[in-house]
Protein backbone atom coordinates (compact mmCIF):
# COMPACT_ATOMS: atom_id res chain seq x y z
CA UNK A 1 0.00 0.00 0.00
CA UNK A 2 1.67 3.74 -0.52
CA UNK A 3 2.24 5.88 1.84
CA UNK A 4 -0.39 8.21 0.44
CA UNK A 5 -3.32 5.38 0.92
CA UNK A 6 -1.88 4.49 4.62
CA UNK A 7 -2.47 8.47 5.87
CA UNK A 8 -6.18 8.44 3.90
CA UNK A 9 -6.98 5.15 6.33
CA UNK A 10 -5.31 6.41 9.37
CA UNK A 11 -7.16 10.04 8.89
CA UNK A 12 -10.38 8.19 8.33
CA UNK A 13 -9.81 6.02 11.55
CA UNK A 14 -8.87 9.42 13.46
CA UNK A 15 -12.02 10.79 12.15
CA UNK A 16 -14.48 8.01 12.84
CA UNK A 17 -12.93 7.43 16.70
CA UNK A 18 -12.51 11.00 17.47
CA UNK A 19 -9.12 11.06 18.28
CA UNK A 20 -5.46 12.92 17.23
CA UNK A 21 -2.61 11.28 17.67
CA UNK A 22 0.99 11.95 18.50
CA UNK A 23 3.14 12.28 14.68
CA UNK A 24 5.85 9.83 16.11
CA UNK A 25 2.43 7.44 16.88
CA UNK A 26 1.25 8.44 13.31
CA UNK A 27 4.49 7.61 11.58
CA UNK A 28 4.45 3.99 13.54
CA UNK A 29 1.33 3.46 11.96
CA UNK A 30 1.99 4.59 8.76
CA UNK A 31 5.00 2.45 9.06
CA UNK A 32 2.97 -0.61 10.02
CA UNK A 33 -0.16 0.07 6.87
CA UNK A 34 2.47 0.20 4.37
CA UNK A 35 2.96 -3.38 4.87
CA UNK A 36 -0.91 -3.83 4.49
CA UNK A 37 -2.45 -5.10 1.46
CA UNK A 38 -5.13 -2.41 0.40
CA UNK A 39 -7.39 -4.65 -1.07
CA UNK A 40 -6.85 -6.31 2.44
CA UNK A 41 -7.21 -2.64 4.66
CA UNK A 42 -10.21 -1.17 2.66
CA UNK A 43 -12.23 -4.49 3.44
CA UNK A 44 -10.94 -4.25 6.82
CA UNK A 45 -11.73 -0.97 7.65
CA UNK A 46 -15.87 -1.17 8.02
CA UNK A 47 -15.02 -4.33 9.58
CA UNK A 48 -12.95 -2.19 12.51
CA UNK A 49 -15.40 0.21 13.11
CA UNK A 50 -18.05 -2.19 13.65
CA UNK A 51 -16.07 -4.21 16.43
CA UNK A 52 -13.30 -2.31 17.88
CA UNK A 53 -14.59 -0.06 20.53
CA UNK A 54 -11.56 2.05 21.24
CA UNK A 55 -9.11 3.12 18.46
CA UNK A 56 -7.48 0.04 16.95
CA UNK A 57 -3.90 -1.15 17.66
CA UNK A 58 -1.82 -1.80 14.75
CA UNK A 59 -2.23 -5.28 15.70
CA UNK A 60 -5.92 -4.97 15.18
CA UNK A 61 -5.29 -3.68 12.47
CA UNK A 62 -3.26 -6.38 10.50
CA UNK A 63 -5.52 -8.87 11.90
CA UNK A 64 -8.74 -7.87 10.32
CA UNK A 65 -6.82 -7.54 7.45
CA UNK A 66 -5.43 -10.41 6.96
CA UNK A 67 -8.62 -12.69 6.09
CA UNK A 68 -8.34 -11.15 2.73
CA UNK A 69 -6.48 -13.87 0.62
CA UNK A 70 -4.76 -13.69 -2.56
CA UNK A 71 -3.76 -15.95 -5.30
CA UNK A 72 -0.16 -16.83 -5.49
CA UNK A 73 0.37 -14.57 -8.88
CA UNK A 74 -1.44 -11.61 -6.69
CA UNK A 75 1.43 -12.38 -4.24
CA UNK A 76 4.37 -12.69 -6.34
CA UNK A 77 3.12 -9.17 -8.09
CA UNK A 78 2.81 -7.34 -4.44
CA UNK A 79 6.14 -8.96 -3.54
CA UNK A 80 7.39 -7.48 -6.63
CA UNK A 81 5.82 -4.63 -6.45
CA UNK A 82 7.52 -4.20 -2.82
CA UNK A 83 11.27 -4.81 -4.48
CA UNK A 84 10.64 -2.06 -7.46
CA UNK A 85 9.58 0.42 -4.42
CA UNK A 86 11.86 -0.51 -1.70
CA UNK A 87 14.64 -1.93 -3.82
CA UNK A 88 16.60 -5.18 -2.62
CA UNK A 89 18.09 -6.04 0.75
């Protein structure tokens, strides 16, 4: 997921639980969504609203979504995907 889609989630999740955080506990998050699938995050998110009563950990986060599942070549293209944007370790 970019960076760019990460802060649109985290501002919605601000938004819809009321609450500004910290930009050190911002750029964790971002951090930690970046990793997220967005396919995986945008099904998540109505998911998180509906069941988390305080503001989500990132945790929380990954968990719900994680049921999201994708084919192998869906994989292979986000692990590529990663490389191109990251480069290689």
């Amino acid at each position: 997921m970019s960076r760019r889609d990460a802060f649109a989630a985290l501002a919605w999740l601000q938004t819809v639980y009321g609450r500004d955080m910290p930009a050190e506990q911002a750029t964790i998050y971002l951090d930690a969504l970046t990793d997220i699938d967005p396919d995986g995050l945008a099904a998540a998110l109505p998911v998180i609203v509906k069941t988390e009563r305080w503001f989500p950990t990132i945790a929380a986060i990954v968990e719900a979504a994680a049921p999201v599942a994708r084919s192998p070549e869906e994989a292979w293209g986000a692990v590529l995907a990663r490389i191109r944007r990251l480069g290689r370790m």
